[in-house]
Each structure stands twice: as structure tokens, then as C-alpha cells.
C-alpha atoms as a PDB file:
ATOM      1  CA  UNK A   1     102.427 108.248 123.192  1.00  0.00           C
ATOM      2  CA  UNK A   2     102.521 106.905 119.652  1.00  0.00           C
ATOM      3  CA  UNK A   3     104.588 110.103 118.145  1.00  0.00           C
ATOM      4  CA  UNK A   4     107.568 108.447 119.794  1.00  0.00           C
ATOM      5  CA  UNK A   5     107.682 105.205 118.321  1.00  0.00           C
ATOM      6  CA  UNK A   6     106.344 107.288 114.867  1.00  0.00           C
ATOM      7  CA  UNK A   7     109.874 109.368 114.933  1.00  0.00           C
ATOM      8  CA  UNK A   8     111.911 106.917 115.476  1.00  0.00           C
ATOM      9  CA  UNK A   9     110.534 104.518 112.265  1.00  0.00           C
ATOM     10  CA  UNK A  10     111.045 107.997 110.600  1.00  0.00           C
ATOM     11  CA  UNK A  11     114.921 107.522 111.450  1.00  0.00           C
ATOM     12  CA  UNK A  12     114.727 104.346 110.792  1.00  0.00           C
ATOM     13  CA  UNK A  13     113.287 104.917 107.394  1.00  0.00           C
ATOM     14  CA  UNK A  14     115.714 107.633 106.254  1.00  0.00           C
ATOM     15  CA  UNK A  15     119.060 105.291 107.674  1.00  0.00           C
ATOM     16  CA  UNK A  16     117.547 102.547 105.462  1.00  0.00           C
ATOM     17  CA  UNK A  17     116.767 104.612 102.954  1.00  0.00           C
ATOM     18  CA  UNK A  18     120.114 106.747 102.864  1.00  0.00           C
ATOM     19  CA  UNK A  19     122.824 104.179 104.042  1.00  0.00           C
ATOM     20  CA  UNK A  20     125.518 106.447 102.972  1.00  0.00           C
ATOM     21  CA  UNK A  21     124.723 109.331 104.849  1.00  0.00           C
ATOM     22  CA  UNK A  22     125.152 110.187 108.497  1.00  0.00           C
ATOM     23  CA  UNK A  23     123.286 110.919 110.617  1.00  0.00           C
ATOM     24  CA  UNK A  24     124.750 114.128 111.445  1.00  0.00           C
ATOM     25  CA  UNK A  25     124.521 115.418 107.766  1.00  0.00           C
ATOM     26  CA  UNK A  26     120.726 115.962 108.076  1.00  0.00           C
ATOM     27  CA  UNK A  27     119.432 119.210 108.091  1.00  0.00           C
ATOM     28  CA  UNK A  28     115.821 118.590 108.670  1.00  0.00           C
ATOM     29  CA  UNK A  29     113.325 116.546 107.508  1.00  0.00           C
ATOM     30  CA  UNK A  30     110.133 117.168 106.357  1.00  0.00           C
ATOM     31  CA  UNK A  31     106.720 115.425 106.838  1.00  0.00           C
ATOM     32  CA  UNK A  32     102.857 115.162 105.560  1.00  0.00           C
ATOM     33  CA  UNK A  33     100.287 114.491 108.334  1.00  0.00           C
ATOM     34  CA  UNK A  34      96.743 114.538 106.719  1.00  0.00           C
ATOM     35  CA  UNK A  35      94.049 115.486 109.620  1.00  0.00           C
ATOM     36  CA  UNK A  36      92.811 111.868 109.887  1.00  0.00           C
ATOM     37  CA  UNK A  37      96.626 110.779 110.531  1.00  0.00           C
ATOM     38  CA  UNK A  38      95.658 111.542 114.007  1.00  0.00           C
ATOM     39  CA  UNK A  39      99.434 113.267 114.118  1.00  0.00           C
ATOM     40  CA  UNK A  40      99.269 116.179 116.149  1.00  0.00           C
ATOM     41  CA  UNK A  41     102.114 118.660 115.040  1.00  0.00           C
ATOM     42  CA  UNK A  42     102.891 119.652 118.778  1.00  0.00           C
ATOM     43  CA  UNK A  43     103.277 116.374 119.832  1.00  0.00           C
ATOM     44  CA  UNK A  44     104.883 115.355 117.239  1.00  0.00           C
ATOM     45  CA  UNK A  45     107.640 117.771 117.497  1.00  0.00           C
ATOM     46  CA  UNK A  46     107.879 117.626 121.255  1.00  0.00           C
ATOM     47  CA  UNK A  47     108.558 113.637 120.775  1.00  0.00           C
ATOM     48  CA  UNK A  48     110.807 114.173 118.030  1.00  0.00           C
ATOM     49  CA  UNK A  49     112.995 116.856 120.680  1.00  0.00           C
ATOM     50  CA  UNK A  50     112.891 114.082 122.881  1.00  0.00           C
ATOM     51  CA  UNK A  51     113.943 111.318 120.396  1.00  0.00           C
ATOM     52  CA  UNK A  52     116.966 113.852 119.665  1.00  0.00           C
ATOM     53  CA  UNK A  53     117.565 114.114 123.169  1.00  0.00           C
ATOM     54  CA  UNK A  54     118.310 110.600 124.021  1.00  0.00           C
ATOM     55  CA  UNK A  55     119.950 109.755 120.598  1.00  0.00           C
ATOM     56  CA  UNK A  56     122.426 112.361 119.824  1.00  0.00           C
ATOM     57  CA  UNK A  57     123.300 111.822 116.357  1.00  0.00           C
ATOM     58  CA  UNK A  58     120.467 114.102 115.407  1.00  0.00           C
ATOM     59  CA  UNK A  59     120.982 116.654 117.614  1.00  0.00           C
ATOM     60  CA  UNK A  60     120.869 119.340 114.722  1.00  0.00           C
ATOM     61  CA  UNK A  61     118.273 118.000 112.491  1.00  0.00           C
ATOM     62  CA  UNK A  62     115.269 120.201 112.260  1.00  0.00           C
ATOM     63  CA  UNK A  63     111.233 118.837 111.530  1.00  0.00           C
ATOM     64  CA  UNK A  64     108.701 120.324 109.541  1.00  0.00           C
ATOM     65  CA  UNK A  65     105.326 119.043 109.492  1.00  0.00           C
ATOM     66  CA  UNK A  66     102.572 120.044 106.907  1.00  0.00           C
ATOM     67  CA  UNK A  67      99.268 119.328 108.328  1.00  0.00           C
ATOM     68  CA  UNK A  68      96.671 118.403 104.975  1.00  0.00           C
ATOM     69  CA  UNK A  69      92.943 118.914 105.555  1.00  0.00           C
ATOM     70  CA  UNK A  70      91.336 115.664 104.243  1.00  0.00           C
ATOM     71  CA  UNK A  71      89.466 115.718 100.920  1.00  0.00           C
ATOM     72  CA  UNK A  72      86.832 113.963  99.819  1.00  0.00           C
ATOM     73  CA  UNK A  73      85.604 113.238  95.996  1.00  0.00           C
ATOM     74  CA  UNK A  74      82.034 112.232  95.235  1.00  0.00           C
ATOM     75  CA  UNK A  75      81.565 110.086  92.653  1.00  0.00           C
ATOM     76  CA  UNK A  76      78.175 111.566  91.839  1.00  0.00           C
ATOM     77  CA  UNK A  77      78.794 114.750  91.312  1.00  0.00           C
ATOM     78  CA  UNK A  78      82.700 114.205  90.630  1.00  0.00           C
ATOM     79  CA  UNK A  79      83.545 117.003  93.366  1.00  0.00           C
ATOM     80  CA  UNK A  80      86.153 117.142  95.222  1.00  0.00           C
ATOM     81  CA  UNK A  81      85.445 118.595  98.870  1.00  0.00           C
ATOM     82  CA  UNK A  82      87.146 119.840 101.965  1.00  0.00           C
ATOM     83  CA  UNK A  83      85.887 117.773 105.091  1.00  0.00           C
ATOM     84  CA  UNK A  84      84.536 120.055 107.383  1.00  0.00           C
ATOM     85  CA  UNK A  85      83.525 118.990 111.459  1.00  0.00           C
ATOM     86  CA  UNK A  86      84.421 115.921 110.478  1.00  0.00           C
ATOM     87  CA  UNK A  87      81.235 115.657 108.354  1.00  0.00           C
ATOM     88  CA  UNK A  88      82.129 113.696 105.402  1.00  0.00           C
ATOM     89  CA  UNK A  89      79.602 115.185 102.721  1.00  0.00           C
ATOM     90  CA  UNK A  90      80.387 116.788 100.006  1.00  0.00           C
ATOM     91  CA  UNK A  91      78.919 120.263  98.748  1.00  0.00           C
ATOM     92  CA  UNK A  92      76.821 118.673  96.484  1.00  0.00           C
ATOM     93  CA  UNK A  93      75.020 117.376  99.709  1.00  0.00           C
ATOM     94  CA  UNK A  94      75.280 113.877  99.280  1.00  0.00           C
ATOM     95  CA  UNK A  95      77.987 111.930 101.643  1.00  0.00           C
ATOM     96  CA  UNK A  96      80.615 110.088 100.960  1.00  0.00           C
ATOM     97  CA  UNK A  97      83.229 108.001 101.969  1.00  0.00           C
ATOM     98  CA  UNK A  98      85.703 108.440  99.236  1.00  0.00           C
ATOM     99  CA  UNK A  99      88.668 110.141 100.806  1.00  0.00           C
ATOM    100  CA  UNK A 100      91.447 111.289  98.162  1.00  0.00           C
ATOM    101  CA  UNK A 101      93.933 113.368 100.541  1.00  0.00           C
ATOM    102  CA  UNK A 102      94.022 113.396 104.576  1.00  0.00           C
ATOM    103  CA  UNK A 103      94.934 110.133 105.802  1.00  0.00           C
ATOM    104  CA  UNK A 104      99.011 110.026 105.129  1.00  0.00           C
ATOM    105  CA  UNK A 105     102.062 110.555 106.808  1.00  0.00           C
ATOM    106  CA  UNK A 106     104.750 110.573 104.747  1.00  0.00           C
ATOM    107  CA  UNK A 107     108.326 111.569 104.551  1.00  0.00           C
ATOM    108  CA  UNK A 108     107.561 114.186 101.673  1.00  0.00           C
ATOM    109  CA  UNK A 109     112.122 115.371 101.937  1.00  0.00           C
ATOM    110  CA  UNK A 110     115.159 114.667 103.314  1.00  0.00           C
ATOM    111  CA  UNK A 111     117.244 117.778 103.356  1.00  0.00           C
ATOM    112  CA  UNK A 112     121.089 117.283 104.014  1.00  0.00           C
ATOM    113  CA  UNK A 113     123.641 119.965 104.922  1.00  0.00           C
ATOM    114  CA  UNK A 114     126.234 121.025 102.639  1.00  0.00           C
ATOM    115  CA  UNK A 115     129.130 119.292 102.261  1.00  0.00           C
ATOM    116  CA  UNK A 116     131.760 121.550 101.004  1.00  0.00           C
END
């Protein structure tokens, strides 16, 4: 199961990135899976509950994942397309391979709790 080792470069990305914080002070973090990520939200929150499980210091931290349809632009025509089926064509008709949006995951925030 690939989400696994996924969540935990996602901690590892946000202690490198955030040195100063603890662990504990995140809230939730929030991510972009375009379709062709092949990140499936359920899976990726069940292995992020079980990341939390075995590694306490995010116990509280919450994950929201935004799933992007992928988009295509055709040079031809200079559309841009939603991918439908899979079918890579734009609605001009002609295909393409140019894909502008659908193949990320990123980190898009880092929300921290309060500290007052």
C-alpha cells in the first residue's frame, strides 16, 4: 500500500519544512491529488489514521484531500478540456497529450492550532 509510505514523506515534509513547530500544533493538513495521482482519497485517509495510530504525535491532526479532475490543453485549438473515461481528447476532437492539471499531489496548507 503506497498511501502509507505517501503520509509519512508528508510528515516528513512538513517537520522539514516547519522545524519550529510541533508536531502536536497541527491542526490538519491539506492536500491536492489530481485523478492521474493514482491517490485514492479513502485510502489515503485510512493510511493516514493508521500512520496517526502508530505515531502519536499527530494524534489530532486532521486531512483534507481535494481530488482535481485532470485537464488537458490542445495546442491546436488552444482548449483547455476536462479528461473524460480516461480519453485524452479534447472537445475540439483532436487528442492530445498535453496535460496542464491532474497529475500532482501536493501539500496545498499547513494549518496550525492557535497558540494563545
Amino acid at each position: 500500500m503506497h498511501e502509507i509510505s505517501l503520509v509519512r514523506n508528508i510528515f516528513r515534509t512538513i517537520e522539514e519544512q516547519f522545524p519550529d513547530s510541533s508536531p502536536e500544533s497541527i491542526k490538519c493538513i491539506y492536500l491536492r491529488a489530481g485523478e492521474l495521482s493514482n491517490v485514492q482519497p479513502i485510502l489515503m485517509q485510512n493510511a493516514f489514521d493508521a500512520v496517526i495510530q502508530d505515531d502519536l504525535r499527530y494524534r489530532n491532526v486532521k486531512l483534507d484531500v481535494e481530488v482535481t479532475p485532470i485537464l488537458i490543453h490542445c495546442e491546436i485549438c488552444d482548449k483547455t478540456s476536462q479528461v473524460k473515461h480516461y480519453k485524452f481528447i479534447c472537445e475540439c476532437g483532436r487528442p492530445t497529450k498535453n496535460v496542464i492539471q491532474g497529475d500532482e499531489l501536493l501539500i496545498t496548507k499547513v494549518e496550525f492550532l492557535n497558540k494563545e
